[in-house]
C-alpha atoms as a PDB file:
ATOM      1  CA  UNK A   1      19.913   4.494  12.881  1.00  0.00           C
ATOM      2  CA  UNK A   2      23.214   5.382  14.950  1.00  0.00           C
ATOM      3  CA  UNK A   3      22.780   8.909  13.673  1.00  0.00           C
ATOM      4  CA  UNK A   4      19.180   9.284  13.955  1.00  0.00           C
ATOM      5  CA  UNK A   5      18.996  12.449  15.071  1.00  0.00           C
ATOM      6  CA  UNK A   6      21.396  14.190  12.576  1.00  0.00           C
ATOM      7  CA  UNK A   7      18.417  12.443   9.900  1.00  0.00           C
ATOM      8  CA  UNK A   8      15.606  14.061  11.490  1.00  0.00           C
ATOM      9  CA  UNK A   9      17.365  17.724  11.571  1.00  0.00           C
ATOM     10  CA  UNK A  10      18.105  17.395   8.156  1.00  0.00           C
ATOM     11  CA  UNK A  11      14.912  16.457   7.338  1.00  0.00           C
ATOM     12  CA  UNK A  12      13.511  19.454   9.083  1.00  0.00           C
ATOM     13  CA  UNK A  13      15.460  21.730   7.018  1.00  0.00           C
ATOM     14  CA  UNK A  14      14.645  19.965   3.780  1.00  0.00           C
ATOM     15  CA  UNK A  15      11.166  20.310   4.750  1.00  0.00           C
ATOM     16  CA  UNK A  16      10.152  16.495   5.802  1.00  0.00           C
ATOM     17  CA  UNK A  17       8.319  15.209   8.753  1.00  0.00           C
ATOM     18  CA  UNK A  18       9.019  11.515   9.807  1.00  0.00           C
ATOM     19  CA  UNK A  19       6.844   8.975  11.314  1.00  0.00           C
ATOM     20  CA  UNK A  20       9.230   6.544  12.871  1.00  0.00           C
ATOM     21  CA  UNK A  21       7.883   3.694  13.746  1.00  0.00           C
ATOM     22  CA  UNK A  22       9.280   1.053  17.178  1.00  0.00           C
ATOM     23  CA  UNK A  23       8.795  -2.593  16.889  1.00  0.00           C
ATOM     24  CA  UNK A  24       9.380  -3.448  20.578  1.00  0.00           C
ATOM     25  CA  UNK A  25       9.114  -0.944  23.735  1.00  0.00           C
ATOM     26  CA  UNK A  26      12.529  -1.097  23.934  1.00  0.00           C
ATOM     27  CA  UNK A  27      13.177   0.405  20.597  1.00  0.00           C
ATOM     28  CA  UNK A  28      10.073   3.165  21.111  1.00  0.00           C
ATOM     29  CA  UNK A  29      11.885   4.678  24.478  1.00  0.00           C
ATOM     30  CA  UNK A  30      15.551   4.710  22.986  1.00  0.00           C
ATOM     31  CA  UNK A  31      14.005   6.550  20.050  1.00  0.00           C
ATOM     32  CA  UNK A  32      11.763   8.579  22.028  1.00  0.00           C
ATOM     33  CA  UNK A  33      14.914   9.625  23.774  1.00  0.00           C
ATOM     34  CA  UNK A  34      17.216  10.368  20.566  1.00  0.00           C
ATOM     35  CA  UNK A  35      14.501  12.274  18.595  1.00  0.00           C
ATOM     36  CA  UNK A  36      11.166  12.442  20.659  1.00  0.00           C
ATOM     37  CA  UNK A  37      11.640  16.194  21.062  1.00  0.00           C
ATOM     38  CA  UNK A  38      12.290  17.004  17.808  1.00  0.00           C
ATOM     39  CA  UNK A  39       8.872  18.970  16.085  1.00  0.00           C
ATOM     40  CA  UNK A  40       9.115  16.724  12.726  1.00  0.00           C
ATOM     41  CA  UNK A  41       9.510  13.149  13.968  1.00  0.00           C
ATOM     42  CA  UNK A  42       5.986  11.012  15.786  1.00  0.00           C
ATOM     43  CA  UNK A  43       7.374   8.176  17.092  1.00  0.00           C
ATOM     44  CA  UNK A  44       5.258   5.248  17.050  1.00  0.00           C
ATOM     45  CA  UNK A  45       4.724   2.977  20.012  1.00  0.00           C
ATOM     46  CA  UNK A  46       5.586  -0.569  18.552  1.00  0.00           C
ATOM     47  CA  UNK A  47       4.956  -4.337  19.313  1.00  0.00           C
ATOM     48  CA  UNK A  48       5.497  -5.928  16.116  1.00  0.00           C
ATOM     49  CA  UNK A  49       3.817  -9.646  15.990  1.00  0.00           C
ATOM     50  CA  UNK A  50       7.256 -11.357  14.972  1.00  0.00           C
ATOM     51  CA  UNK A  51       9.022 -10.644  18.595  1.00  0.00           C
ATOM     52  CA  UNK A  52       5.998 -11.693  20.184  1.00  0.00           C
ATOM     53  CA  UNK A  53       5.492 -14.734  18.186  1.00  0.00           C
ATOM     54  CA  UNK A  54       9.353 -15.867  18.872  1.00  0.00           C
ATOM     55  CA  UNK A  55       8.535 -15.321  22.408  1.00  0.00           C
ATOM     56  CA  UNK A  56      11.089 -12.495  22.857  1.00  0.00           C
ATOM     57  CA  UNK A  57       7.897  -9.749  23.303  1.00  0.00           C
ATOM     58  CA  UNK A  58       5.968 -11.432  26.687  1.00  0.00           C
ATOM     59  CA  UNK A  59       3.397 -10.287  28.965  1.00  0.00           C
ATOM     60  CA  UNK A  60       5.450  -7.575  30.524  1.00  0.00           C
ATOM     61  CA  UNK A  61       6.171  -6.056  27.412  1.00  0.00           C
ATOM     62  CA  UNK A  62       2.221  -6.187  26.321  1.00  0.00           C
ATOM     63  CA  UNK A  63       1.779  -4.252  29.592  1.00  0.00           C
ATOM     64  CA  UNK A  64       4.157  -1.640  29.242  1.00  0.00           C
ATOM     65  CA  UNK A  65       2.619  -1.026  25.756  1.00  0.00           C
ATOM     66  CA  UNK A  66      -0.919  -0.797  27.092  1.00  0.00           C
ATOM     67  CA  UNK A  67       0.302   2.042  29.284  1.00  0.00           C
ATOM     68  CA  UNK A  68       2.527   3.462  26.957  1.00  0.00           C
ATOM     69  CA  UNK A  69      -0.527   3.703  24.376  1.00  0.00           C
ATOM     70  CA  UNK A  70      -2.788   5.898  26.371  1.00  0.00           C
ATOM     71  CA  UNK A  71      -0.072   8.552  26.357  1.00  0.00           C
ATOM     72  CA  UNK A  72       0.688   8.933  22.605  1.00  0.00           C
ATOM     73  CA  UNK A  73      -1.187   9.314  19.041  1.00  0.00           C
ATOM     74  CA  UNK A  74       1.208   7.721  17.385  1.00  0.00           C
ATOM     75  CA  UNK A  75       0.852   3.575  17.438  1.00  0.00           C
ATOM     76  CA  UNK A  76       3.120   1.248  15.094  1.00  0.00           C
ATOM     77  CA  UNK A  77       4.663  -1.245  14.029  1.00  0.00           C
ATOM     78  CA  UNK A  78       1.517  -3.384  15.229  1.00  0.00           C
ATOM     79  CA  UNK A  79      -0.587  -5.822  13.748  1.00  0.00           C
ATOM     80  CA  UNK A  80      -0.051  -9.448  12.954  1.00  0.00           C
ATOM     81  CA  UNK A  81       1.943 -11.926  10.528  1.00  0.00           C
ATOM     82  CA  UNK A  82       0.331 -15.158   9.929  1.00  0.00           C
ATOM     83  CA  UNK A  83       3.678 -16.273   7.875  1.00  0.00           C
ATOM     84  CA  UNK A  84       4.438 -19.874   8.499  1.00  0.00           C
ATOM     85  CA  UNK A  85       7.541 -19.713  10.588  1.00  0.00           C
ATOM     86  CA  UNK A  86       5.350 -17.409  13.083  1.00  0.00           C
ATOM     87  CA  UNK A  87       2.594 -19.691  13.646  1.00  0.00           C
ATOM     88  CA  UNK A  88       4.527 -22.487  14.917  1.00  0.00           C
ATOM     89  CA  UNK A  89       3.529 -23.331  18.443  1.00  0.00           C
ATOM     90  CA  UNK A  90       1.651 -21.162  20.161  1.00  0.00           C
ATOM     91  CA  UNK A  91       2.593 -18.278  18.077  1.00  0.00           C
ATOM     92  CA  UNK A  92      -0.091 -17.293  16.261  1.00  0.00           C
ATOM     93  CA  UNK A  93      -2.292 -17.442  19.635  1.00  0.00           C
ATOM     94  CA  UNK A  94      -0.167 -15.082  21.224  1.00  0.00           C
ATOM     95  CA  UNK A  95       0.230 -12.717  18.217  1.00  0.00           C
ATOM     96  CA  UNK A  96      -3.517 -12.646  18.273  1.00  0.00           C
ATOM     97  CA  UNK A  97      -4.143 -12.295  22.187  1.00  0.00           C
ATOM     98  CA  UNK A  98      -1.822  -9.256  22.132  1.00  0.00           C
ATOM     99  CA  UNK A  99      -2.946  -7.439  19.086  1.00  0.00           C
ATOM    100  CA  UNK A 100      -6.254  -7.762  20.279  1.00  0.00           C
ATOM    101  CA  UNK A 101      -5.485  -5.869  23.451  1.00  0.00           C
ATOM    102  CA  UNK A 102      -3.367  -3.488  21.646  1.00  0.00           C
ATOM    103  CA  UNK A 103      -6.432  -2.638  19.729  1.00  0.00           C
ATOM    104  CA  UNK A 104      -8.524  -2.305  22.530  1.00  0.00           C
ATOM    105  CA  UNK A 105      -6.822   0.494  24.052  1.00  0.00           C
ATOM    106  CA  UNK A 106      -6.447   2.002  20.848  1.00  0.00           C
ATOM    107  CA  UNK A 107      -9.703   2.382  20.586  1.00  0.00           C
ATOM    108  CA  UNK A 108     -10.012   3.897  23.536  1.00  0.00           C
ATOM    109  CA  UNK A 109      -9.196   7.579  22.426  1.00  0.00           C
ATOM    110  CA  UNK A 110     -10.052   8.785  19.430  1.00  0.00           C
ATOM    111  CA  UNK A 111      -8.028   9.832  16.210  1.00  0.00           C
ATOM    112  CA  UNK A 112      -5.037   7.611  17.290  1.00  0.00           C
ATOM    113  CA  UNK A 113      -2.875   6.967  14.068  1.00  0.00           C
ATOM    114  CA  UNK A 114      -2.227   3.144  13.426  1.00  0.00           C
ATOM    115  CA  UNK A 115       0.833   1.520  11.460  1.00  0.00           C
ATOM    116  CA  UNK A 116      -0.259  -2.123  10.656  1.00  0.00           C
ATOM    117  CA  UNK A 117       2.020  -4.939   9.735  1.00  0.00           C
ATOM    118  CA  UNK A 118      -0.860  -7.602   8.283  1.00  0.00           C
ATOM    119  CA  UNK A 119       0.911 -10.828   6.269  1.00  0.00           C
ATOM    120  CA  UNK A 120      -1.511 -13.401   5.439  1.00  0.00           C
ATOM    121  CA  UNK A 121      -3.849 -12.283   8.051  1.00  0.00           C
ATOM    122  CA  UNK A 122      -5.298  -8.988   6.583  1.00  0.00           C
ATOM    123  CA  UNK A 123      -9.091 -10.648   7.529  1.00  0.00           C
ATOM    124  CA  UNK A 124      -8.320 -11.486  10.619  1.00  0.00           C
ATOM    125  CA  UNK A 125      -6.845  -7.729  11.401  1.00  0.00           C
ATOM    126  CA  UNK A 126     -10.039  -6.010  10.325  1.00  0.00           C
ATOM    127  CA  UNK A 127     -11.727  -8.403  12.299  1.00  0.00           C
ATOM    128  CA  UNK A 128      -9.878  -7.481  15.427  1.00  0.00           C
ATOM    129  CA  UNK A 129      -9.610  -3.612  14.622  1.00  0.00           C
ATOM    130  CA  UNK A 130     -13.641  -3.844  14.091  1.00  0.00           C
ATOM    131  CA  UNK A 131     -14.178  -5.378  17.042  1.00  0.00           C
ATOM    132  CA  UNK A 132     -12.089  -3.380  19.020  1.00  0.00           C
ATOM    133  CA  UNK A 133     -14.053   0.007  17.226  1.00  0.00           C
ATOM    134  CA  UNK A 134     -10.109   0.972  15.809  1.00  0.00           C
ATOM    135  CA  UNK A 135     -11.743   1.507  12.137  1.00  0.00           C
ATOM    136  CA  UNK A 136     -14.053   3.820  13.522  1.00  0.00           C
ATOM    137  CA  UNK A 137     -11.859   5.652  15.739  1.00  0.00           C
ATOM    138  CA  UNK A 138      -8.571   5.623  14.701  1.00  0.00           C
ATOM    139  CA  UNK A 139      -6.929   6.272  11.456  1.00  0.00           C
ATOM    140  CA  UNK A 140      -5.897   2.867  10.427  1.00  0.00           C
ATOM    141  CA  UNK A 141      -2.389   2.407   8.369  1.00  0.00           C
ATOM    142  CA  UNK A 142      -1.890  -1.079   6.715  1.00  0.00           C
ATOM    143  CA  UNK A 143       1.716  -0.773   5.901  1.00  0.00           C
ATOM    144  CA  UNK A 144       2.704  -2.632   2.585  1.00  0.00           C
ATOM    145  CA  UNK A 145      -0.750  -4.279   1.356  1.00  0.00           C
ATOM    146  CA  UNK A 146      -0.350  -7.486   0.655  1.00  0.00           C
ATOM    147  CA  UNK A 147      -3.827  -9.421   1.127  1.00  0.00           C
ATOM    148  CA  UNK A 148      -6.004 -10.079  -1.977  1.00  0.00           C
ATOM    149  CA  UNK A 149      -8.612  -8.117  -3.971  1.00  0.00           C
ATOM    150  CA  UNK A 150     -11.434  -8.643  -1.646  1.00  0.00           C
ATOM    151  CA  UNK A 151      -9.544  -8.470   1.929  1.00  0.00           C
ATOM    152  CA  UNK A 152      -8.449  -4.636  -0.041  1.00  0.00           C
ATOM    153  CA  UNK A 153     -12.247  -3.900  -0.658  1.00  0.00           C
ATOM    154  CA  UNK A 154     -13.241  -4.760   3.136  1.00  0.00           C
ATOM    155  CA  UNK A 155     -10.101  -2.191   3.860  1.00  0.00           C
ATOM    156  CA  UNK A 156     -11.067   0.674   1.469  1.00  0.00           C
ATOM    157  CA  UNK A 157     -14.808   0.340   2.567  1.00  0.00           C
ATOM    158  CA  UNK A 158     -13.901   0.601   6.512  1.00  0.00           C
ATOM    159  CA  UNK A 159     -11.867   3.596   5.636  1.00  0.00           C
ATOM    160  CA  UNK A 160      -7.877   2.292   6.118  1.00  0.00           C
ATOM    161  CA  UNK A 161      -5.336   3.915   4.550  1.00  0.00           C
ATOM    162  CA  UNK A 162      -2.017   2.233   2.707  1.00  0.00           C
ATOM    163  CA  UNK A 163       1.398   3.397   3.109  1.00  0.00           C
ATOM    164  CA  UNK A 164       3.235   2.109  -0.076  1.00  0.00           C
ATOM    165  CA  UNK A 165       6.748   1.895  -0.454  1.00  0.00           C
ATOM    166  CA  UNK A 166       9.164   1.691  -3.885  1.00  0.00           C
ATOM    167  CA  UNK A 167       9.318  -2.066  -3.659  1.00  0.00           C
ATOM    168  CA  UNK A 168       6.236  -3.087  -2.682  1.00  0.00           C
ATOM    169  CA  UNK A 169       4.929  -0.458  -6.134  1.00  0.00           C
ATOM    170  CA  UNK A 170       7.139  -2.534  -8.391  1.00  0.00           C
ATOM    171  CA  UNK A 171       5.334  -6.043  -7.415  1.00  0.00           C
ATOM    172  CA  UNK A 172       2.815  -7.172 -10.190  1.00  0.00           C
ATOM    173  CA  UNK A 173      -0.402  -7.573  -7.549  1.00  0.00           C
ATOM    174  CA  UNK A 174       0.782  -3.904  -6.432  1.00  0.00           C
ATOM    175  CA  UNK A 175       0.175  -2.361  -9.826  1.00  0.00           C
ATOM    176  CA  UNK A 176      -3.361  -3.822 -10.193  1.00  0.00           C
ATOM    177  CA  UNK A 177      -4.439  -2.977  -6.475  1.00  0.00           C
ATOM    178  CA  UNK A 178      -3.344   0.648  -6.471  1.00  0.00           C
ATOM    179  CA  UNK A 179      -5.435   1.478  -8.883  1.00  0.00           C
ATOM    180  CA  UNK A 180      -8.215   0.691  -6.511  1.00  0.00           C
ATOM    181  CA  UNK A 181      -7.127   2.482  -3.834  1.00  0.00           C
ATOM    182  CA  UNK A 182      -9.079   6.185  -3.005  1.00  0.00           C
ATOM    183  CA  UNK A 183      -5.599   8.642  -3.803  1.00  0.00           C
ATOM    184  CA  UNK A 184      -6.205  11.024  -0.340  1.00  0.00           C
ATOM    185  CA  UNK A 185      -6.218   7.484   1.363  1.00  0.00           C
ATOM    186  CA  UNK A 186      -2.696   6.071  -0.224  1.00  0.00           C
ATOM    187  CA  UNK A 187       0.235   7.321   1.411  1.00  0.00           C
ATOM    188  CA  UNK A 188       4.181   6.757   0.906  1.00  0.00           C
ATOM    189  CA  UNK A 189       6.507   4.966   3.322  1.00  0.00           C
ATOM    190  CA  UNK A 190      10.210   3.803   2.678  1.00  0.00           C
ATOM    191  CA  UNK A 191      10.075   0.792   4.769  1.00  0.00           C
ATOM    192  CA  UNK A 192      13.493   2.130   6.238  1.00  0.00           C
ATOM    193  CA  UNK A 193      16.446   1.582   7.417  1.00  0.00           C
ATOM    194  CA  UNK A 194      16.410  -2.082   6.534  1.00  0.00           C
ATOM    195  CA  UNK A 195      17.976  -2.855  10.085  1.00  0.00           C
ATOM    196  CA  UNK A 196      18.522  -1.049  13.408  1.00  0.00           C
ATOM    197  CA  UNK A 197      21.929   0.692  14.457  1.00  0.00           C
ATOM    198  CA  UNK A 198      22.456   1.540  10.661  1.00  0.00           C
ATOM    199  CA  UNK A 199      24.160   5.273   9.431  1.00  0.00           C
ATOM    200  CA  UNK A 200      21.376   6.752   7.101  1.00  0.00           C
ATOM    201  CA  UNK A 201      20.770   9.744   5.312  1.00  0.00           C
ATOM    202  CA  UNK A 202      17.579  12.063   4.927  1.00  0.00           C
ATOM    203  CA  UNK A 203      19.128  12.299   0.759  1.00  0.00           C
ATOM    204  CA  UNK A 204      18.219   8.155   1.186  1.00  0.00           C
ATOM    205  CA  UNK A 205      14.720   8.742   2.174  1.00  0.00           C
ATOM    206  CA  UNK A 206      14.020  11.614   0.154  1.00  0.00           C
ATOM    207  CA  UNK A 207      15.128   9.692  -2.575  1.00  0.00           C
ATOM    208  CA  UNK A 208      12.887   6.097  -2.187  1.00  0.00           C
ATOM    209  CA  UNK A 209      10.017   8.177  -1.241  1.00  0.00           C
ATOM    210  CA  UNK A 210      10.496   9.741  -4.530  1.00  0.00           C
ATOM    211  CA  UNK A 211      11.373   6.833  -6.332  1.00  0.00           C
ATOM    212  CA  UNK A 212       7.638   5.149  -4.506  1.00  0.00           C
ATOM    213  CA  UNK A 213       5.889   8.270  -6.007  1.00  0.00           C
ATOM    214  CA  UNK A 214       7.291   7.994  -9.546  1.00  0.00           C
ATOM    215  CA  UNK A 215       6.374   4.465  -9.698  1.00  0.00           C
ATOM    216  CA  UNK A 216       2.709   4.960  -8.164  1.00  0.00           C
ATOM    217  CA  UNK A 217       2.080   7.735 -10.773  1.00  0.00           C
ATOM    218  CA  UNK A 218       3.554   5.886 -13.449  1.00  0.00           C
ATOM    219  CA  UNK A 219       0.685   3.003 -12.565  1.00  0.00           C
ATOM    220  CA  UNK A 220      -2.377   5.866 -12.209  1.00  0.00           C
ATOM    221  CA  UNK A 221      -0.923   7.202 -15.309  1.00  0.00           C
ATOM    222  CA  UNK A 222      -1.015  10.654 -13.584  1.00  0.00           C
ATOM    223  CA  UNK A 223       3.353  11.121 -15.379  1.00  0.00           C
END
């Protein structure tokens, strides 16, 4: 957002705290710099799988976040996106060379919060974050679910949590799986601003986070 910090004060006043989440280092020091200081925004050190599968996210940028991560809580956009355009070549290697490292370090301190981008590869990510000892030390986000029934079960049962936003609620699979999910481990996201460099409002986000909650109550039939 160009006016990313005017959001965040307003959002303070209004009574909102924001987990903003990077998906390249690049993006987590510029908004480190615009809002880090502010008491209501976490900013979340991000290395989304899609840069480095396109090659634009190499080895130097894998190092930075490794010692980037063992400063800060707050980890995300990780994870990794199986999608067919991002598997081409070597992609899918590299996505899962890095993610496994970024887990590793992760897992290195304790009660590190986790925002995880998983497209048809939600069984290989609990493989990794297993491995790596993430489920069992870190509070694990997967950010809009979108794996089957049982990949959701292995989730639940290694104690993730889901962030759901107003679209992803509205999706058919979405209304049967968030029935399953515990309610203190389902959380609300807007999935926000839909690009970078964008002028936003807190109104906006108050607004879709609303609209998510509506819809997830109207499912639980808790309206």
């Amino acid at each position: 957002m160009t006016n990313a910090r005017a959001v965040a004060a307003d959002a303070a006043a209004r009574g909102i705290c924001l987990f903003a989440n990077a998906v390249t280092p690049k993006g987590y020091r510029r908004t480190v710099d615009a809002v880090g200081d502010l008491p209501n925004v976490r900013v979340g050190l991000g290395l989304h799988p899609r840069w480095i599968a396109d090659g634009n996210a190499g080895e130097s940028e894998v190092a930075f976040f490794e010692n980037a991560a063992r400063t800060t809580r707050w980890i995300g956009e990780v994870g990794l996106d199986f999608s067919s355009r991002y598997v081409q070549g070597d992609g899918r290697a590299r996505q899962l060379g890095a993610f496994e490292r970024i887990a590793r370090v992760c897992a290195q301190e304790e009660g590190r919060v986790l925002s995880i981008h998983a497209v048809r590869s939600v069984s290989t990510v609990l493989d990794v974050l297993e491995s790596a000892g993430c489920l069992e030390r870190c509070q694990c986000i997967l950010h809009w679910f979108s794996g089957s029934t049982d990949e959701l079960w292995r989730a639940i049962r290694g104690g993730c949590y889901f962030s759901v936003n107003e679209r992803q609620a509205r999706t058919r699979r979405a209304k049967e799986q968030l029935k399953l999910i515990p309610p203190d481990h389902m959380l609300l996201e807007t999935d926000l601003p839909p690009e970078e460099d964008v002028m936003y409002s807190v109104a906006e986000t108050e607004a879709s986070l609303l609209r998510a909650r509506t819809t997830v109550e109207e499912i639980l039939h808790r309206v």
